[in-house]
N, C-alpha and C. Protein backbone atom coordinates (compact mmCIF):
# COMPACT_ATOMS: atom_id res chain seq x y z
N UNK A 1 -7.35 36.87 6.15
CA UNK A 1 -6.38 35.78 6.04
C UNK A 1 -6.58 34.76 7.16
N UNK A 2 -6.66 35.55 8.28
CA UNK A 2 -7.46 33.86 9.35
C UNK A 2 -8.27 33.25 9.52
N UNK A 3 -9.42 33.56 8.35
CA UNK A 3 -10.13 32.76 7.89
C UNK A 3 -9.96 31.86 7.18
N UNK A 4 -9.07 32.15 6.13
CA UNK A 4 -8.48 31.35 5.50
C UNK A 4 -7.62 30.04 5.64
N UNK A 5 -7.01 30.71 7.15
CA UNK A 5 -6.39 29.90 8.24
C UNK A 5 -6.63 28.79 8.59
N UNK A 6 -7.94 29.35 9.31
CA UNK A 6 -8.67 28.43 9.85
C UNK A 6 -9.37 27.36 9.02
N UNK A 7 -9.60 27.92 8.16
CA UNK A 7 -10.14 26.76 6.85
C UNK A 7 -9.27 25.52 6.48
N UNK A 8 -7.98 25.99 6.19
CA UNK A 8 -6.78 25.34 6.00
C UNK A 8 -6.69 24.45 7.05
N UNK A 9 -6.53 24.81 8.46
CA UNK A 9 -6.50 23.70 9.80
C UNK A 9 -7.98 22.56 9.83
N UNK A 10 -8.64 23.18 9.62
CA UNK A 10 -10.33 22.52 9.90
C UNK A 10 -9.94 21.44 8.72
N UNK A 11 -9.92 21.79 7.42
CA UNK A 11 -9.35 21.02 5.79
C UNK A 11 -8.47 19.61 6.43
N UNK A 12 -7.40 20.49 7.50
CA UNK A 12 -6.17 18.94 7.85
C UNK A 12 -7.07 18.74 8.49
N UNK A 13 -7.35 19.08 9.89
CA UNK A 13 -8.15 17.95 10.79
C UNK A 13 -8.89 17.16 9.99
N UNK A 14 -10.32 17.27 8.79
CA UNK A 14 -10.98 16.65 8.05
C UNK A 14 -10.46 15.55 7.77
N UNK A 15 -9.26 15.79 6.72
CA UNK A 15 -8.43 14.55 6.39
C UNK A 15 -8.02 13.86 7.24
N UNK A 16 -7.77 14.45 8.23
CA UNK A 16 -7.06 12.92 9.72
C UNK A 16 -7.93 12.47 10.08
N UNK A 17 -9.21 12.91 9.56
CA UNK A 17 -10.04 11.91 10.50
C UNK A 17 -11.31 11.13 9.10
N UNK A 18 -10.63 11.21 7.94
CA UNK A 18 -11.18 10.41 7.18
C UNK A 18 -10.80 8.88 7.12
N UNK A 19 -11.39 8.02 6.70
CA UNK A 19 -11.39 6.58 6.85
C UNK A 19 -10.06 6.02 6.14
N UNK A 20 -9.70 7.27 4.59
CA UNK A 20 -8.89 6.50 4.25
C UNK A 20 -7.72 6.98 4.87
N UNK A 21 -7.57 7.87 5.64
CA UNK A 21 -6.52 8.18 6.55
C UNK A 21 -6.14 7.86 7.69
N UNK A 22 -7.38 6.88 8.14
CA UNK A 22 -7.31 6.40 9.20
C UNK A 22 -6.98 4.86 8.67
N UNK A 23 -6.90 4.33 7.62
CA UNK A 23 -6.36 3.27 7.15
C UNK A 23 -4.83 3.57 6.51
N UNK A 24 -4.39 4.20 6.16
CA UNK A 24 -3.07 4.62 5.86
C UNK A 24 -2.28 4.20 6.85
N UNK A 25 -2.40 5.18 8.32
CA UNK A 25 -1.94 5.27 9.15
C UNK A 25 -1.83 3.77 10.00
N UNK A 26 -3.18 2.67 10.12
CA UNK A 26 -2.76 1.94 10.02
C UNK A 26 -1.95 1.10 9.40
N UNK A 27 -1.94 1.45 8.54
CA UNK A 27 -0.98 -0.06 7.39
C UNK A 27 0.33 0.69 7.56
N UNK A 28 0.63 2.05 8.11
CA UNK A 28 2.29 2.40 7.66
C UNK A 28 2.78 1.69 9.46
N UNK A 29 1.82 1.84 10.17
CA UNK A 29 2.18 0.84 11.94
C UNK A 29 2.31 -0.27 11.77
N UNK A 30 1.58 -0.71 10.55
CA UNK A 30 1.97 -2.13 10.79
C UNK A 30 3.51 -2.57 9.65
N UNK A 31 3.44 -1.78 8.53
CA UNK A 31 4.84 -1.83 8.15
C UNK A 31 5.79 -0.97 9.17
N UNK A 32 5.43 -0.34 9.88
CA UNK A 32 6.76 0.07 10.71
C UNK A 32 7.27 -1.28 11.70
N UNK A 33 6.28 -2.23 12.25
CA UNK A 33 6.13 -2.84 13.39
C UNK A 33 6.61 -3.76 13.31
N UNK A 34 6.87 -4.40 11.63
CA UNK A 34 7.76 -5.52 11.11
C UNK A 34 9.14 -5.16 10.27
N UNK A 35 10.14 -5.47 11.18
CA UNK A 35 11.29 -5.78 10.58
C UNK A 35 11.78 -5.77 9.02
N UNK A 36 11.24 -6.91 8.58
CA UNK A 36 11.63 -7.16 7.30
C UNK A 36 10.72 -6.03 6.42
N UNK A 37 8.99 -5.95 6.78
CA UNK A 37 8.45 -5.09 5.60
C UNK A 37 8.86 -3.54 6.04
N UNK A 38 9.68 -3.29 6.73
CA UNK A 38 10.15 -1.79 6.89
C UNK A 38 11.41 -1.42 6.23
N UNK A 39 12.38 -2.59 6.17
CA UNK A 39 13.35 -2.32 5.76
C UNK A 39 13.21 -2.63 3.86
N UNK A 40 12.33 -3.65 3.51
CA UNK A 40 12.35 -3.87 1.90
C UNK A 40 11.54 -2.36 1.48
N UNK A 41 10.54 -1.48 2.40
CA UNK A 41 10.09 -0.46 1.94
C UNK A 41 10.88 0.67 2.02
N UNK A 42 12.10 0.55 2.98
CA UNK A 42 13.15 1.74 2.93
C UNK A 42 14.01 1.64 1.83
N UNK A 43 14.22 0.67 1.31
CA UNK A 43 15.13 0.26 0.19
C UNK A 43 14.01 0.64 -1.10
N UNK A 44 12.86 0.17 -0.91
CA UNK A 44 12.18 0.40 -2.13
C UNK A 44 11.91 2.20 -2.49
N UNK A 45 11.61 2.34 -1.31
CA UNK A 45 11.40 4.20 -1.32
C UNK A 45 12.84 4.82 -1.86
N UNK A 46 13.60 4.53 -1.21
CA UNK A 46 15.14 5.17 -1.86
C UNK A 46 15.16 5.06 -2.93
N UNK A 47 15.14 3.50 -3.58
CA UNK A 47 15.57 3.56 -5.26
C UNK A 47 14.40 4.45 -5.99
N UNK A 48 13.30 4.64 -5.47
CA UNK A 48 12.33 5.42 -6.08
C UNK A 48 12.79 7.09 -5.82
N UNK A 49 13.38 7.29 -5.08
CA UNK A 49 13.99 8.58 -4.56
C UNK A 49 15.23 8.77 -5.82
N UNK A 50 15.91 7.85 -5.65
CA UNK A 50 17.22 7.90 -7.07
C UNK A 50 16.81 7.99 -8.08
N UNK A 51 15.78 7.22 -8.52
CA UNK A 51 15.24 7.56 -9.55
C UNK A 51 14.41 8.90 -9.97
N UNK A 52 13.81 9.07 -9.19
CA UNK A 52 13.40 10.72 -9.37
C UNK A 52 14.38 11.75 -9.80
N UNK A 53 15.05 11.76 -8.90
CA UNK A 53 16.51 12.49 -8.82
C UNK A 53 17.40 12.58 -9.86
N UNK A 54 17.34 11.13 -10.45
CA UNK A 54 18.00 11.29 -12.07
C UNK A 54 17.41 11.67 -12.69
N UNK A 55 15.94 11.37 -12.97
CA UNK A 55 15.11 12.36 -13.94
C UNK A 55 15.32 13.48 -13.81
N UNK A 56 15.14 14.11 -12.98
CA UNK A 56 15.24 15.58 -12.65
C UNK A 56 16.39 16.45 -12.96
N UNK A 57 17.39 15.47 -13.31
CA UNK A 57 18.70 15.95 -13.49
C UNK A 57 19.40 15.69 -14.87
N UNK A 58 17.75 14.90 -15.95
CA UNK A 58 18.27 14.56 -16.83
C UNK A 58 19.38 13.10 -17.15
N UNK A 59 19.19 12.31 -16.01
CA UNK A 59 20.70 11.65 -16.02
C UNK A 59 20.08 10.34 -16.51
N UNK A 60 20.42 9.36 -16.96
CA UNK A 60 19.27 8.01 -17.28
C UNK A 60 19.86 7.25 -15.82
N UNK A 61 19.37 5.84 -15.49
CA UNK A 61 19.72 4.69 -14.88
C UNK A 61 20.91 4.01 -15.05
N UNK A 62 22.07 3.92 -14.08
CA UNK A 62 22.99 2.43 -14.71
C UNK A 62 22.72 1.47 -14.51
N UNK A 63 22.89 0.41 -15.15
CA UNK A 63 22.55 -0.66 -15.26
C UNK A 63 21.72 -1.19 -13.98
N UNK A 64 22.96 -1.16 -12.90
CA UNK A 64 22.90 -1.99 -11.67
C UNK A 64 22.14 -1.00 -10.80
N UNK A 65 21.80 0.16 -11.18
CA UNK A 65 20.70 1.11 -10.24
C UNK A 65 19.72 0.16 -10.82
N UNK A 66 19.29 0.23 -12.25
CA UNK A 66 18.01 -0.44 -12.80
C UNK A 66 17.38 -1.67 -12.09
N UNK A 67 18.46 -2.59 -12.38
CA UNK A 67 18.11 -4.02 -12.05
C UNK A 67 17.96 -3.81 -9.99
N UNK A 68 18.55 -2.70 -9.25
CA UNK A 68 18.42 -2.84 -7.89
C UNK A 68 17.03 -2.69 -7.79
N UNK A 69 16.49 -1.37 -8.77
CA UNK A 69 15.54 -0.58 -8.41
C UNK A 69 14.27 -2.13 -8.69
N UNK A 70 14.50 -2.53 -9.84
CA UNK A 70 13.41 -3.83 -10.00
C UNK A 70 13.18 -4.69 -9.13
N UNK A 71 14.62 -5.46 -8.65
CA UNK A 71 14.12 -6.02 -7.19
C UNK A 71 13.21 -5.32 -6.14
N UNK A 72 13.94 -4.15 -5.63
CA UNK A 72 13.13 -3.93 -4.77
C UNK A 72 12.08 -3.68 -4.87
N UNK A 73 11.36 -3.32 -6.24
CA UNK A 73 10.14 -2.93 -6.37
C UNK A 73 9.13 -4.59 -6.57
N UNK A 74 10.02 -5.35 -6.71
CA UNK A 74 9.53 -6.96 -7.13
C UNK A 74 9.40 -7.42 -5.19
N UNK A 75 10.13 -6.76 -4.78
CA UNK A 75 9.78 -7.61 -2.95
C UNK A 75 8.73 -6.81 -2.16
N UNK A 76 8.86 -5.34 -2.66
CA UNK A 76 7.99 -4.53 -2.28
C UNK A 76 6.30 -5.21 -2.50
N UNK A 77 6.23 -5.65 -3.96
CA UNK A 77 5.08 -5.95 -4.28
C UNK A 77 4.54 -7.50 -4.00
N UNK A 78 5.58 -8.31 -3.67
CA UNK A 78 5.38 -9.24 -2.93
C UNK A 78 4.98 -9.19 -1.21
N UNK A 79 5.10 -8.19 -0.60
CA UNK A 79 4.92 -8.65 0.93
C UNK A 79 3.76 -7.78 0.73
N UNK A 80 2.63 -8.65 1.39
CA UNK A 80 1.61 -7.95 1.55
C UNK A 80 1.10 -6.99 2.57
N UNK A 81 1.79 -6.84 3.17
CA UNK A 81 1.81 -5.26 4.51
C UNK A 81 2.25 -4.10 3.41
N UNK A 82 3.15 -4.28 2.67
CA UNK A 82 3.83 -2.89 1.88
C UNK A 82 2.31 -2.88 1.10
N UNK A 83 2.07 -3.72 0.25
CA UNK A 83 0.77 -3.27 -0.76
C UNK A 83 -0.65 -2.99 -0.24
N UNK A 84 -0.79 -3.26 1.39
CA UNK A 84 -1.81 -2.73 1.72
C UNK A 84 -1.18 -1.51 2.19
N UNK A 85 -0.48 -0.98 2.21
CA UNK A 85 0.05 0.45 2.57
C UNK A 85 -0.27 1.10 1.56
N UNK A 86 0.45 0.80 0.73
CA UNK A 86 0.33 1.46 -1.01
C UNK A 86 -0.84 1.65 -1.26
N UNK A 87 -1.73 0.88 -1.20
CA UNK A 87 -3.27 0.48 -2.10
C UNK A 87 -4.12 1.57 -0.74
N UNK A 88 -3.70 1.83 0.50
CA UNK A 88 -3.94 2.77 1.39
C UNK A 88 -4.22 3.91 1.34
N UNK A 89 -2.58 4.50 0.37
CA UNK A 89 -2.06 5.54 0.80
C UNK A 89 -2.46 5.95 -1.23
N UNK A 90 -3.09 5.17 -1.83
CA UNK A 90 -3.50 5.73 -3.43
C UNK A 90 -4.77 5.80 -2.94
N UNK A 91 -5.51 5.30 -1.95
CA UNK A 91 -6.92 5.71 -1.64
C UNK A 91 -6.74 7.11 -0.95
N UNK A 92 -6.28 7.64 -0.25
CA UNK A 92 -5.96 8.61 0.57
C UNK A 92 -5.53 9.91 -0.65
N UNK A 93 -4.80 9.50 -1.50
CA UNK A 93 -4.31 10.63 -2.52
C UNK A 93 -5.94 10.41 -3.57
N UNK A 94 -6.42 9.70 -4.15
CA UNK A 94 -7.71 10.01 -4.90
C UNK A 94 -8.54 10.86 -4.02
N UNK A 95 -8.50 11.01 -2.40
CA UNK A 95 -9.23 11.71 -1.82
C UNK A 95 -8.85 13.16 -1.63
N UNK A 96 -7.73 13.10 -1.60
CA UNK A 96 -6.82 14.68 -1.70
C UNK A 96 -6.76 15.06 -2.90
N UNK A 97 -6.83 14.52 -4.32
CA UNK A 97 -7.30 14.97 -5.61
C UNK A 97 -8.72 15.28 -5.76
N UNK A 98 -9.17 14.85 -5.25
CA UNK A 98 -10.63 15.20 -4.91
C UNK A 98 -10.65 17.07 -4.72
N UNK A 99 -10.16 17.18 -3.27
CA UNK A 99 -9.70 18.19 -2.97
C UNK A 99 -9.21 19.22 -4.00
N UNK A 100 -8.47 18.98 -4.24
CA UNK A 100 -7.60 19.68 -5.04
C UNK A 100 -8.41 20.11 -6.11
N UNK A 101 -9.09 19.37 -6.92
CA UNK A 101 -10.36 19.55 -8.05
C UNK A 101 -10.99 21.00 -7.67
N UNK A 102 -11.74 20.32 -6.32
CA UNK A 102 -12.94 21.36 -5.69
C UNK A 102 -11.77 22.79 -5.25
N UNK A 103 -10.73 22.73 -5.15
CA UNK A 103 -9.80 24.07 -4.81
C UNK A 103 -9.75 25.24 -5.72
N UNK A 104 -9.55 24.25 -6.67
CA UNK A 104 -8.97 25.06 -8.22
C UNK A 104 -10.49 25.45 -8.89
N UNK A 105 -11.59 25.12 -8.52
CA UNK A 105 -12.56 25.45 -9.61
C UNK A 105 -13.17 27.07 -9.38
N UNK A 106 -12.98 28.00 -8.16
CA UNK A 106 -12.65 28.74 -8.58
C UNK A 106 -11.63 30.32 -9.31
N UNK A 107 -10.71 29.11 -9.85
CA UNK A 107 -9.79 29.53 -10.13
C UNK A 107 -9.91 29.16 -12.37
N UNK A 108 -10.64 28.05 -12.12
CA UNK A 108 -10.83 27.72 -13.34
C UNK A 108 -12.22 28.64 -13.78
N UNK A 109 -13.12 28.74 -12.91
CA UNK A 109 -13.93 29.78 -13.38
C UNK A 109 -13.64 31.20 -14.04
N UNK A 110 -12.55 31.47 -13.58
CA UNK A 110 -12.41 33.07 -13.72
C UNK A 110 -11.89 33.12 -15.17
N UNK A 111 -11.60 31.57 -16.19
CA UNK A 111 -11.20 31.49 -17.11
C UNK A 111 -12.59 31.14 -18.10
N UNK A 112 -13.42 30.65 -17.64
CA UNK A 112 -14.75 30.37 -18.79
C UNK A 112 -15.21 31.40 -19.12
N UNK A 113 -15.33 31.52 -20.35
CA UNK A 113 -15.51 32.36 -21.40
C UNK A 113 -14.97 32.70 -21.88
N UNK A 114 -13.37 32.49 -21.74
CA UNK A 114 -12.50 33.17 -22.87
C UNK A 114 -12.35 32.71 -24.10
């Protein structure tokens, strides 16, 4: 098992020190570092948080959740610090799906041939 361990730690270090993680991390400093694009992304993350949350619970949108959740997702995609975060942090997850692929295959092996 501490091999396994260790694999797991060596795996994170890898990722912190990949490019697109080292661009993530920039773009979330520089949305932290401005005022306005920190606070339209705390508002935008929440309504995306409510929204989850109702799915999950089965519940639909009211009205005025809907139309909040659109703004903020309409200012979000207007300031361009939030969308180089975003466009960052979807490079960073295609690289951790990556991962994830190469994790599971042998796990998907033990199924070929059935």
């Amino acid at each position: 098992m501490s091999n396994f361990m260790n694999a797991i730690q060596s795996l994170e270090t890898s990722i912190s020190q990949t490019e697109e993680f080292q661009k993530l991390k920039g773009a979330v400093e520089i949305v932290r570092n401005d005022e306005q694009a920190r606070t339209i992304f705390t508002q935008f993350r929440d309504a995306q948080l409510l929204l989850q949350q109702k799915q999950m619970q089965g519940e639909e949108l009211q009205e005025d959740e809907f139309i909040h959740l659109q703004k903020t997702a309409q200012l979000a995609q207007q300031n361009p610090k939030i969308m180089a975060m975003l466009e960052a942090e979807m490079a960073l997850s295609r690289l951790i799906d990556e991962v994830n692929r190469s994790l599971i295959k042998p796990i998907q092996s033990l199924y070929d041939g059935l």
